[in-house]
N, C-alpha and C. Protein backbone atom coordinates (compact mmCIF):
# COMPACT_ATOMS: atom_id res chain seq x y z
N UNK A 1 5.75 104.25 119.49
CA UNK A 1 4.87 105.39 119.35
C UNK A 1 3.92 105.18 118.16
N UNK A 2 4.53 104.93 117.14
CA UNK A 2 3.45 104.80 115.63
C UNK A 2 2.60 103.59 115.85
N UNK A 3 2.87 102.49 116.57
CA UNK A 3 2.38 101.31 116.65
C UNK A 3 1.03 101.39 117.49
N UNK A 4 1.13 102.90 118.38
CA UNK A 4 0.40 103.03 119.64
C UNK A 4 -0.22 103.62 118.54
N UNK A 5 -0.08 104.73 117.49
CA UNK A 5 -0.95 105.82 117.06
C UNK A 5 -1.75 104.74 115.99
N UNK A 6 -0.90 103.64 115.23
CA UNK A 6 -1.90 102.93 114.29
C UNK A 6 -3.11 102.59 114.65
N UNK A 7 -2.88 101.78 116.26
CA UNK A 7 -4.26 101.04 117.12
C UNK A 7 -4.91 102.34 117.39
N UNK A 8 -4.51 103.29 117.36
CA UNK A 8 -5.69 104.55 118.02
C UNK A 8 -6.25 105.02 116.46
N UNK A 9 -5.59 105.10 115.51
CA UNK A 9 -5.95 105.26 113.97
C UNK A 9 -7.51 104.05 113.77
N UNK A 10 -7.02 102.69 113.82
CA UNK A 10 -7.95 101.76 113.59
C UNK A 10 -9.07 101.93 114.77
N UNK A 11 -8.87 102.38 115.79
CA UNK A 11 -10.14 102.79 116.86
C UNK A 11 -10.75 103.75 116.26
N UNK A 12 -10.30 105.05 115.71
CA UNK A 12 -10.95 105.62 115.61
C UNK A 12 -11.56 105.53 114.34
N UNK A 13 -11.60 104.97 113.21
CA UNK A 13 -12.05 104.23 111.85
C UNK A 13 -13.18 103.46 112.59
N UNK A 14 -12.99 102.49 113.41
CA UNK A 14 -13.86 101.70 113.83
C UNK A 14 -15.03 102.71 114.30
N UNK A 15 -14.90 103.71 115.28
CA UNK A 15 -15.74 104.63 115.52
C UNK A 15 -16.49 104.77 114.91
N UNK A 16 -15.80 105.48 113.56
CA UNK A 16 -16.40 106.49 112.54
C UNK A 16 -17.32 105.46 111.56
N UNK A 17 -17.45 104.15 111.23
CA UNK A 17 -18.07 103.67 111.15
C UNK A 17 -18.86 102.49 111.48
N UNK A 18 -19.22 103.32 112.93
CA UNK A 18 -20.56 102.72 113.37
C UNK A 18 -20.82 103.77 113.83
N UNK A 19 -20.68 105.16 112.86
CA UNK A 19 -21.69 106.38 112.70
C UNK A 19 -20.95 107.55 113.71
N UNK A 20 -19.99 107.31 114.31
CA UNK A 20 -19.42 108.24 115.57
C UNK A 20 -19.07 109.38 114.32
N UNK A 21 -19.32 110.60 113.96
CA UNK A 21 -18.55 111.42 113.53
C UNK A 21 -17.11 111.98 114.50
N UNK A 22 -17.07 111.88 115.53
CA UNK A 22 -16.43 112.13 116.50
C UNK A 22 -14.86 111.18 115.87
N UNK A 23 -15.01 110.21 115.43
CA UNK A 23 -13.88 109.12 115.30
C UNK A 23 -13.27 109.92 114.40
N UNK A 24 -14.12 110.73 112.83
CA UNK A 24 -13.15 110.92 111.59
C UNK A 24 -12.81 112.15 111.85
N UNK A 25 -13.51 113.00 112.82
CA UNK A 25 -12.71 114.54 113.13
C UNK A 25 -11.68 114.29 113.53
N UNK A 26 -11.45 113.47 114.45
CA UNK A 26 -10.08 113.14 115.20
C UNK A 26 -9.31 112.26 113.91
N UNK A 27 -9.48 111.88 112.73
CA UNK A 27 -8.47 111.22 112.37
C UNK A 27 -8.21 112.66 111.45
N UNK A 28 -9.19 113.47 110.30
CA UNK A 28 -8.81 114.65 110.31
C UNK A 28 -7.73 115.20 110.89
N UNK A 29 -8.43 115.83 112.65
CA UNK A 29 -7.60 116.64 112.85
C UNK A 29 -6.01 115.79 112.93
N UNK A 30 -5.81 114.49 113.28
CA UNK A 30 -4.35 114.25 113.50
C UNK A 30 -3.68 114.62 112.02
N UNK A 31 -4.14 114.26 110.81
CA UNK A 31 -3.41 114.11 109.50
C UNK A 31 -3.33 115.22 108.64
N UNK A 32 -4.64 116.25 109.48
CA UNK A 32 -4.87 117.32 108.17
C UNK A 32 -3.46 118.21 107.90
N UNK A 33 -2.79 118.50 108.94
CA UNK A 33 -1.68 119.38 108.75
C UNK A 33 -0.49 119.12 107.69
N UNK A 34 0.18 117.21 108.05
CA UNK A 34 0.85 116.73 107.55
C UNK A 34 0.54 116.57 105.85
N UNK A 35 -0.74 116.00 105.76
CA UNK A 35 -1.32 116.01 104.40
C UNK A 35 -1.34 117.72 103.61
N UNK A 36 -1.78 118.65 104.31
CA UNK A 36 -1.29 120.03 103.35
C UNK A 36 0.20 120.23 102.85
N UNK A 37 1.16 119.92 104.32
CA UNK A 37 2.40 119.94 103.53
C UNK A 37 2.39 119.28 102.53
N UNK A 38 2.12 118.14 102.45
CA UNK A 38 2.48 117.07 101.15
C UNK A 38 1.78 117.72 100.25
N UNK A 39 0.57 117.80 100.05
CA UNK A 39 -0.34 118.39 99.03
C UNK A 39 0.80 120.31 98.19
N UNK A 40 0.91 120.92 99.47
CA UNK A 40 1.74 122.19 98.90
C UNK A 40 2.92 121.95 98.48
N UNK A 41 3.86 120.67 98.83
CA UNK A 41 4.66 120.03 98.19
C UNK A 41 4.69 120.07 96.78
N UNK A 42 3.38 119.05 96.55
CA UNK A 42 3.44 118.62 95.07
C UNK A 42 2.79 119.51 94.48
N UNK A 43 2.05 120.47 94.83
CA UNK A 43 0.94 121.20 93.65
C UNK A 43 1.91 122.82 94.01
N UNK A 44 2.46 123.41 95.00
CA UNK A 44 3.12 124.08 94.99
C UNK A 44 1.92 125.51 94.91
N UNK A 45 0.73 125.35 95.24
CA UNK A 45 -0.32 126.04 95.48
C UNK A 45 -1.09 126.27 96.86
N UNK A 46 -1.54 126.99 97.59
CA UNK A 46 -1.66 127.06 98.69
C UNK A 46 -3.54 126.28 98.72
N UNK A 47 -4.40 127.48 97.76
CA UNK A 47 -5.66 126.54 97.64
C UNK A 47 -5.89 125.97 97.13
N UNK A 48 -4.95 125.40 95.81
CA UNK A 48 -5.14 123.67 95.20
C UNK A 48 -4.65 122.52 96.43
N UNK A 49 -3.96 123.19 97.18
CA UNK A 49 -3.42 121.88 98.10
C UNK A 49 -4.82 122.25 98.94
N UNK A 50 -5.45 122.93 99.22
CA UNK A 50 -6.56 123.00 100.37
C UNK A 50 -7.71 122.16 99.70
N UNK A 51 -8.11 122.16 98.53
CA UNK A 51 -8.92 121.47 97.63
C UNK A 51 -8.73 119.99 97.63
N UNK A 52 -7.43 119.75 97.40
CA UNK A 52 -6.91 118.45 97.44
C UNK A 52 -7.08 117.53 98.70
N UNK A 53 -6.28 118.34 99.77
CA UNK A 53 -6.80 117.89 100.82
C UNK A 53 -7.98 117.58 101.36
N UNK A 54 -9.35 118.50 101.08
CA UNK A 54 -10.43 118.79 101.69
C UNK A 54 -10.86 117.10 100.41
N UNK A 55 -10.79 116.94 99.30
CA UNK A 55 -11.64 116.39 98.30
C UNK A 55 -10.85 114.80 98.77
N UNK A 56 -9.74 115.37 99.66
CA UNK A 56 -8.76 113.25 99.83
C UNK A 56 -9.60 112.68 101.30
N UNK A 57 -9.88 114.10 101.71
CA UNK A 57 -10.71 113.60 103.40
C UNK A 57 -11.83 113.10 102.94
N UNK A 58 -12.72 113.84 102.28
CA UNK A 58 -14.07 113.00 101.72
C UNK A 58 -13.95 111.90 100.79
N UNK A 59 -12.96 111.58 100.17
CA UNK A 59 -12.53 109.90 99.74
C UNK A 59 -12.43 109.50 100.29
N UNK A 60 -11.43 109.77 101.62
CA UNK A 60 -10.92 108.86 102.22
C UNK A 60 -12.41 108.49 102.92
N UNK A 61 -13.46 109.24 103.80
CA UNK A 61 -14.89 109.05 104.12
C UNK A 61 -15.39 107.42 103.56
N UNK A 62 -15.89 108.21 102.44
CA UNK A 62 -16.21 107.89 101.28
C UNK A 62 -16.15 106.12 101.45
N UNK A 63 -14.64 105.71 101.14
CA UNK A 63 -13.95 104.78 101.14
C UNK A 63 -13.52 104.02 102.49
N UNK A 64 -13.95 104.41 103.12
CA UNK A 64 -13.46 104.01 104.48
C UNK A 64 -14.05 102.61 104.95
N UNK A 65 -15.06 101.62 104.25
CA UNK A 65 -15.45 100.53 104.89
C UNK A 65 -14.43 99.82 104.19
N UNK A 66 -14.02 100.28 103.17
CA UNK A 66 -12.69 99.66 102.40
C UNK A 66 -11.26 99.73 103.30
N UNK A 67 -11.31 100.57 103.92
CA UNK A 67 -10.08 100.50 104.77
C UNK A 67 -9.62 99.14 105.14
N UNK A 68 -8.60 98.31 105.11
CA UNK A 68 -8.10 97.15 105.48
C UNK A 68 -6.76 97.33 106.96
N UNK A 69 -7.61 97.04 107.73
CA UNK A 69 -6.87 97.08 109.35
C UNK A 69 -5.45 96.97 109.23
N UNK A 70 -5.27 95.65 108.44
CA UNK A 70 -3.87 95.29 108.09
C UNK A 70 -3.30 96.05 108.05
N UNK A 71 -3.06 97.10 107.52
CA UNK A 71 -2.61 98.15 107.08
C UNK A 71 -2.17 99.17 107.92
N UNK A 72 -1.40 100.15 107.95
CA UNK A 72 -1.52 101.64 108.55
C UNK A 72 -2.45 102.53 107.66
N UNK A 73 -3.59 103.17 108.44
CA UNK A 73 -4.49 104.23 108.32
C UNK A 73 -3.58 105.03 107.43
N UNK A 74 -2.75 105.54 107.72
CA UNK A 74 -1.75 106.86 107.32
C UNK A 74 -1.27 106.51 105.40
N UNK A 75 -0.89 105.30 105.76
CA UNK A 75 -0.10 105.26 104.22
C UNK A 75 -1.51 104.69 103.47
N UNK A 76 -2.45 104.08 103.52
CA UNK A 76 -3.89 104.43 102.97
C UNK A 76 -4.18 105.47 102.44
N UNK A 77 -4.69 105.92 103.44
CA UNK A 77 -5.38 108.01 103.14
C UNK A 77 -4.16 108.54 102.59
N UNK A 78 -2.38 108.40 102.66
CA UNK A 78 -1.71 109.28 102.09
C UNK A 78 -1.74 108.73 100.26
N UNK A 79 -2.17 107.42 100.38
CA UNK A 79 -2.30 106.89 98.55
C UNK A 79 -3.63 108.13 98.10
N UNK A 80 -4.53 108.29 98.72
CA UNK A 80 -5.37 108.68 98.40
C UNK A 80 -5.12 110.05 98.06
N UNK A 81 -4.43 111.32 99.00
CA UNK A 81 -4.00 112.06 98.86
C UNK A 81 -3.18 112.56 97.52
N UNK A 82 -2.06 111.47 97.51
CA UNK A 82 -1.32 111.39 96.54
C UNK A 82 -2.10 111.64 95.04
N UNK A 83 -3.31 110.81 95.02
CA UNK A 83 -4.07 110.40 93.89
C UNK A 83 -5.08 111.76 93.50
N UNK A 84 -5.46 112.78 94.32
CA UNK A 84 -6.18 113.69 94.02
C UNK A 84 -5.10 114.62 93.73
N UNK A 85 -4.13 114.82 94.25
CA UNK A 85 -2.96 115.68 93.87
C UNK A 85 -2.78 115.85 92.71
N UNK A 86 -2.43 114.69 92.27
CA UNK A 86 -2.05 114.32 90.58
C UNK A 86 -3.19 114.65 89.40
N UNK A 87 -4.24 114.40 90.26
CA UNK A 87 -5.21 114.77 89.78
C UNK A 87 -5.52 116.21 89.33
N UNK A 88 -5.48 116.97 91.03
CA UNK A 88 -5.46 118.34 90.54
C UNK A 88 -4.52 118.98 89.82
N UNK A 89 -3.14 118.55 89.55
CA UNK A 89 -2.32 118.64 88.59
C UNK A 89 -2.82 117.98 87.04
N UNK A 90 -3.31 117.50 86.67
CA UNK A 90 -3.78 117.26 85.44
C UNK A 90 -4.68 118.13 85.07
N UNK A 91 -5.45 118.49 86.04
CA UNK A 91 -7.09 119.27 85.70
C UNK A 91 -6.52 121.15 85.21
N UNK A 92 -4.89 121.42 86.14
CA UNK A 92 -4.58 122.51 86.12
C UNK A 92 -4.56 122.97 85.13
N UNK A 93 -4.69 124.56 85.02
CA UNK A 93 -4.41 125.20 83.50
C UNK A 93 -2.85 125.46 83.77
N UNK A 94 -2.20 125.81 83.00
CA UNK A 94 -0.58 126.25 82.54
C UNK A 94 -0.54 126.96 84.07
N UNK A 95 0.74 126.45 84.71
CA UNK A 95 1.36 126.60 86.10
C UNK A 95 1.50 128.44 85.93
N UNK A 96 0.58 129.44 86.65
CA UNK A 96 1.18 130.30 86.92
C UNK A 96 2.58 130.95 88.25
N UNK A 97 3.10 131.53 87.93
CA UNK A 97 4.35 131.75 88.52
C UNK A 97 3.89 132.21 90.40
N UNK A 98 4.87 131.43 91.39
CA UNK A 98 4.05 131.50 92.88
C UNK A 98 4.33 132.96 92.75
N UNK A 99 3.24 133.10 94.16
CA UNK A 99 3.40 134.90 94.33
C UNK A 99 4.37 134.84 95.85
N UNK A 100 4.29 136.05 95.80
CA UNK A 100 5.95 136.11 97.04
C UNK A 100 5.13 137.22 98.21
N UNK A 101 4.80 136.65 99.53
CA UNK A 101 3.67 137.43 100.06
C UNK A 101 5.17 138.19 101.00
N UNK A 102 5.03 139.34 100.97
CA UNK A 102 5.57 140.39 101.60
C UNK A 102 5.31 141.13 102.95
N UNK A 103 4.12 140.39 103.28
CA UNK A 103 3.27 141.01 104.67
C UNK A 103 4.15 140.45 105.82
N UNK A 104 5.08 140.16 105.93
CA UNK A 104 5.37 139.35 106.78
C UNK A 104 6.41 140.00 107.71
N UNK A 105 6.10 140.22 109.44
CA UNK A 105 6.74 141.26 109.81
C UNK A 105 8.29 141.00 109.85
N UNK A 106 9.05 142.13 110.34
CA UNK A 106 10.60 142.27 110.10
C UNK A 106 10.89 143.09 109.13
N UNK A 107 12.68 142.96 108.74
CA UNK A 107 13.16 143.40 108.05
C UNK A 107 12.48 143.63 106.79
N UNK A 108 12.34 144.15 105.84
CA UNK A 108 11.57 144.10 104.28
C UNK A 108 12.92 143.33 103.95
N UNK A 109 14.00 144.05 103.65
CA UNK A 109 14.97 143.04 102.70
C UNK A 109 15.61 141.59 103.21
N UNK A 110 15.37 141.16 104.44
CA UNK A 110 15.45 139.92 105.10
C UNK A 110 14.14 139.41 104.67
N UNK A 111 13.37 139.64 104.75
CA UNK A 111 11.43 139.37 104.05
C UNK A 111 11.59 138.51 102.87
N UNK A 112 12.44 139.43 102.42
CA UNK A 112 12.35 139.28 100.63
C UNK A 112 13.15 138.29 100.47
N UNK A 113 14.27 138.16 101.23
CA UNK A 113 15.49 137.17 100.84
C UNK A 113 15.00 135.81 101.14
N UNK A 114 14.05 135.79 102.44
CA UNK A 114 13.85 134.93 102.76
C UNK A 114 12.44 133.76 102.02
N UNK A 115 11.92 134.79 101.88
CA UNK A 115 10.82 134.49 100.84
C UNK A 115 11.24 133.97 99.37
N UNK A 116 12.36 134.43 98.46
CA UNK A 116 12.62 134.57 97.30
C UNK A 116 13.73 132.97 97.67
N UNK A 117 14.20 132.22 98.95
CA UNK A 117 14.73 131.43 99.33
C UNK A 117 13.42 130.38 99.12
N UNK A 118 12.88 130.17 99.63
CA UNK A 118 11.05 129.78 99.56
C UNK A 118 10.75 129.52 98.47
N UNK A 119 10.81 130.40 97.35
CA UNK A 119 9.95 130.24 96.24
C UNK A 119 11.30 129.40 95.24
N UNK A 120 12.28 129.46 95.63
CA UNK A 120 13.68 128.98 95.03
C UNK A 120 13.78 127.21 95.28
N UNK A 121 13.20 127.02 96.24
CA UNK A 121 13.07 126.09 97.02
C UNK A 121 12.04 124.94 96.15
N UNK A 122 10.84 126.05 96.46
CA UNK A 122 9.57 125.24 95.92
C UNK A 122 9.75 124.84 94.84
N UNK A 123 10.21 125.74 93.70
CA UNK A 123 10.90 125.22 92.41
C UNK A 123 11.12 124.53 92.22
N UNK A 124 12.58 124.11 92.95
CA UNK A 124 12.66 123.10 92.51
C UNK A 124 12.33 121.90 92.80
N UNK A 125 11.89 121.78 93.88
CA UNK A 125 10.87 120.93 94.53
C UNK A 125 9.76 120.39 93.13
N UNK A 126 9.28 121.12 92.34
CA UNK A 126 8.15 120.93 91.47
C UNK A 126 9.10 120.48 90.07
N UNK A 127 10.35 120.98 90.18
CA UNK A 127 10.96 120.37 88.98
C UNK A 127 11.63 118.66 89.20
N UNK A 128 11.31 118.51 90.33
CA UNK A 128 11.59 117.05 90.67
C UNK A 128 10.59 115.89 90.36
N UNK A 129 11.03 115.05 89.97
CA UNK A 129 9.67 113.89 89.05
C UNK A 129 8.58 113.57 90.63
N UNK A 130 8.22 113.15 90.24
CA UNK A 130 7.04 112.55 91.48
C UNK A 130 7.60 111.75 92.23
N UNK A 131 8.41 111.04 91.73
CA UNK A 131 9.01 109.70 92.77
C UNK A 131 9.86 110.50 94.05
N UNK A 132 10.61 111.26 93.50
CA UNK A 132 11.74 112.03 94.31
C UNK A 132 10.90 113.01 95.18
N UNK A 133 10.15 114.06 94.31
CA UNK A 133 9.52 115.28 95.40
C UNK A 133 8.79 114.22 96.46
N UNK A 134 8.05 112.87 96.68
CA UNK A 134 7.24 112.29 97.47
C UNK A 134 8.41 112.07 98.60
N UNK A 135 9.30 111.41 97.88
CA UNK A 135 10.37 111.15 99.29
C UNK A 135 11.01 112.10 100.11
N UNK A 136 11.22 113.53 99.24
CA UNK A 136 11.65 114.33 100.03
C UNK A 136 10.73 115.22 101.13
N UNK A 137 9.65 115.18 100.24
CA UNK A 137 8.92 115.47 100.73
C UNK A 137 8.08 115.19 102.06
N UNK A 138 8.52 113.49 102.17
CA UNK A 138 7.88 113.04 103.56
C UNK A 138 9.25 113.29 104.55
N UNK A 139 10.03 113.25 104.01
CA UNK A 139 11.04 112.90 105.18
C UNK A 139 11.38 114.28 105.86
N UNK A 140 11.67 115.03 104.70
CA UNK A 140 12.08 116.63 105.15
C UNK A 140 10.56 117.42 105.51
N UNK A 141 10.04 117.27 105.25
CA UNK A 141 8.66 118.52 104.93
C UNK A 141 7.46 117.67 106.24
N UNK A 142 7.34 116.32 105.92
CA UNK A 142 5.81 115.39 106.94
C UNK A 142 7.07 114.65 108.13
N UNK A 143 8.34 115.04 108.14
CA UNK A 143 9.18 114.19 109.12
C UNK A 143 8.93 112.32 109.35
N UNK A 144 8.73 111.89 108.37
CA UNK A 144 8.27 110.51 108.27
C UNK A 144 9.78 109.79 108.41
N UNK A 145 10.19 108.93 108.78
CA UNK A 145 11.04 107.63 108.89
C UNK A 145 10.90 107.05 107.54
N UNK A 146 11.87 106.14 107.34
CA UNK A 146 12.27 105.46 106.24
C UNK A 146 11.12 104.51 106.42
N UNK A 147 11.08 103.70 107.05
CA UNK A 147 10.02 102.70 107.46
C UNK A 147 8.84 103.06 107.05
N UNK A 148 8.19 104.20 107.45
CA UNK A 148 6.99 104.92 107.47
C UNK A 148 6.95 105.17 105.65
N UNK A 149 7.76 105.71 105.17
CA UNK A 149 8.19 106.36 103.64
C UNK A 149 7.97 104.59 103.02
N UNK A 150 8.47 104.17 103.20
CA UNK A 150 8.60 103.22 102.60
C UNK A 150 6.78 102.38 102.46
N UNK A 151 6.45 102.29 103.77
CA UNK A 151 4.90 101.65 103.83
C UNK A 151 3.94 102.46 102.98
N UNK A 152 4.28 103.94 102.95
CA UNK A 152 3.31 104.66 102.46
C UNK A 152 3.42 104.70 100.97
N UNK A 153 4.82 104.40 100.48
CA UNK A 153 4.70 104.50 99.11
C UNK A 153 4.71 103.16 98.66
N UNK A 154 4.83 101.92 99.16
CA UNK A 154 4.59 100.65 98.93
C UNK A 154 6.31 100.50 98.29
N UNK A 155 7.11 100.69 98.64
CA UNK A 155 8.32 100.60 97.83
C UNK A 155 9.04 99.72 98.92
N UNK A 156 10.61 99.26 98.92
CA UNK A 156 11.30 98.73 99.83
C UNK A 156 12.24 99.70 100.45
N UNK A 157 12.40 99.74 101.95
CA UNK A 157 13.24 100.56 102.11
C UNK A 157 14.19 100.84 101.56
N UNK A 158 15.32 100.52 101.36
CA UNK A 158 16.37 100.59 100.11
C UNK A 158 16.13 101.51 99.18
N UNK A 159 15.00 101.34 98.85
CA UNK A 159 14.09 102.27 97.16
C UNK A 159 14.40 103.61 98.22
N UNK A 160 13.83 103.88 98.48
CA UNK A 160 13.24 105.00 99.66
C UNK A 160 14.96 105.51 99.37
N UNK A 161 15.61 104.86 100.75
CA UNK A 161 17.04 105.92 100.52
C UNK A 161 17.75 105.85 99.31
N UNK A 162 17.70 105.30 98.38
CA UNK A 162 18.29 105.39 97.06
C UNK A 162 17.65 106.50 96.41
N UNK A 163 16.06 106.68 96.65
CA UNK A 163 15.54 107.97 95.78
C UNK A 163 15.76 109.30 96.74
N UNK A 164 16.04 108.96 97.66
CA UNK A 164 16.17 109.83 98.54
C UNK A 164 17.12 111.06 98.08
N UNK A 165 18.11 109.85 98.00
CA UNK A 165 19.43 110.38 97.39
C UNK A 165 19.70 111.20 96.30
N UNK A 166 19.19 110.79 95.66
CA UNK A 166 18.80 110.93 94.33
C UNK A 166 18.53 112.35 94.15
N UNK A 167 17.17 112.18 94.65
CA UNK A 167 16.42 113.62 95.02
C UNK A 167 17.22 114.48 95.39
N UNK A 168 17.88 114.57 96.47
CA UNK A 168 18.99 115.32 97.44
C UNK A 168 20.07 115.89 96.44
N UNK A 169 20.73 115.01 95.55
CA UNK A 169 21.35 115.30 94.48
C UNK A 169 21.02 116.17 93.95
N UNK A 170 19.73 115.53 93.02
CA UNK A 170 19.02 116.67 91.99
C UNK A 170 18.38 117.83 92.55
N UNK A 171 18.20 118.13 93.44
CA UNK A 171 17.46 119.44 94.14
C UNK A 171 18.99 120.16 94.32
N UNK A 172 20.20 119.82 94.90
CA UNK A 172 21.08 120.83 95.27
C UNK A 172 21.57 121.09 93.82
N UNK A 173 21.62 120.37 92.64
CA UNK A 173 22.01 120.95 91.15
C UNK A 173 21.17 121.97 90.79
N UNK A 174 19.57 121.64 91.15
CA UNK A 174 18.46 123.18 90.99
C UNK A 174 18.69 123.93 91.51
N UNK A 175 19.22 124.07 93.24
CA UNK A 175 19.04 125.31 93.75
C UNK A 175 20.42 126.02 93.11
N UNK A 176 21.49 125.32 93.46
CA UNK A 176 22.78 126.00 92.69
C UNK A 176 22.42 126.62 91.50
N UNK A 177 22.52 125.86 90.61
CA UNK A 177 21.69 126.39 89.08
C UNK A 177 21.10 127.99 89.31
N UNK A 178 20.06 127.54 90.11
CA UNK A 178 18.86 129.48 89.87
C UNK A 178 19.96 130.13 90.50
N UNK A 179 20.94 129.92 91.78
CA UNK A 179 21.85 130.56 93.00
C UNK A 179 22.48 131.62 91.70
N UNK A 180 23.07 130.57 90.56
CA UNK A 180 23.83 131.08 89.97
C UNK A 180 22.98 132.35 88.59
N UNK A 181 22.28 131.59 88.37
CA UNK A 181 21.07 132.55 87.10
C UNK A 181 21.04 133.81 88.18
N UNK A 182 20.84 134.27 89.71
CA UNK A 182 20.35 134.91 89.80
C UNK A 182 21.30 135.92 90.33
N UNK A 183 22.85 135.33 90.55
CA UNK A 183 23.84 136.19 91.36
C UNK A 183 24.36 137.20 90.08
């Protein structure tokens, strides 16, 4: 399947430059979704990740005669992604606290629990170093394969499930931790 989507990735690159706009909407629309998760992942903001995203598509543009075939399209544009992220995390002023949207139909106190689960979540998600939130982040959040995790972050598989782990560790010590601050 990925092997089929790479050659349709490099078709449509090829498209897009020899002027088809038609080629980069379609690589857009396949990535834009996956790339917000990652982006709301790491910035833990709904329109810094929209910024991020929108400013990694026009790099990636931008940069695109640079694209090297060799390669997968995906773990390319996701370096790129990665790189404005961090970015918009540097540029940020002092992290204000997420907001907890309540509009959401159902129960109010199932709403709340479930939401206040969410924001418990994201936490610690953001208290995890970069290496770890990326891995968890693709595997649980963009559903990526080890293989895939591994190409995109240039690491060896091995790395991948060792930080994996890792991560998995240190996130269930955070959520326990607040479980307990908050019971």
């Amino acid at each position: 399947m990925y092997l089929a989507q790479d050659a349709d990735d490099h078709l449509l690159v090829r498209q897009s430059l020899a002027g088809d706009p038609a080629g980069f909407a379609a690589l857009v629309q396949r990535y834009q979704r996956v790339f917000f998760t990652v982006a709301l992942r790491i910035l833990g903001d709904g329109d810094e990740s929209n910024d991020a995203v929108q400013n990694a598509f026009i790099k990636v543009y931008e940069k695109l005669e640079t694209f090297d075939p060799a390669r997968r399209f995906f773990s390319w544009a996701y370096r790129i992604l990665v790189n404005e992220c961090l970015n918009a995390r540097r540029a940020r002023r002092p992290q204000e606290p997420l907001t907890v949207d309540l509009q959401a139909a159902g129960d109010p106190l199932e709403t709340l629990e479930r939401d206040e689960r969410r924001r418990r979540v994201q936490s610690a998600l953001l208290a995890l170093s970069l290496e770890h939130r990326e891995v968890v982040v693709l595997r649980h959040f963009a559903g990526l394969s080890y293989d895939e995790i591994s190409d995109a972050l240039h690491v060896p598989v091995a790395t991948v499930k060792s930080r994996l782990h890792s991560a998995r560790q240190r996130l269930a010590h955070l959520l326990l931790e607040t479980e307990v601050r908050h019971d």
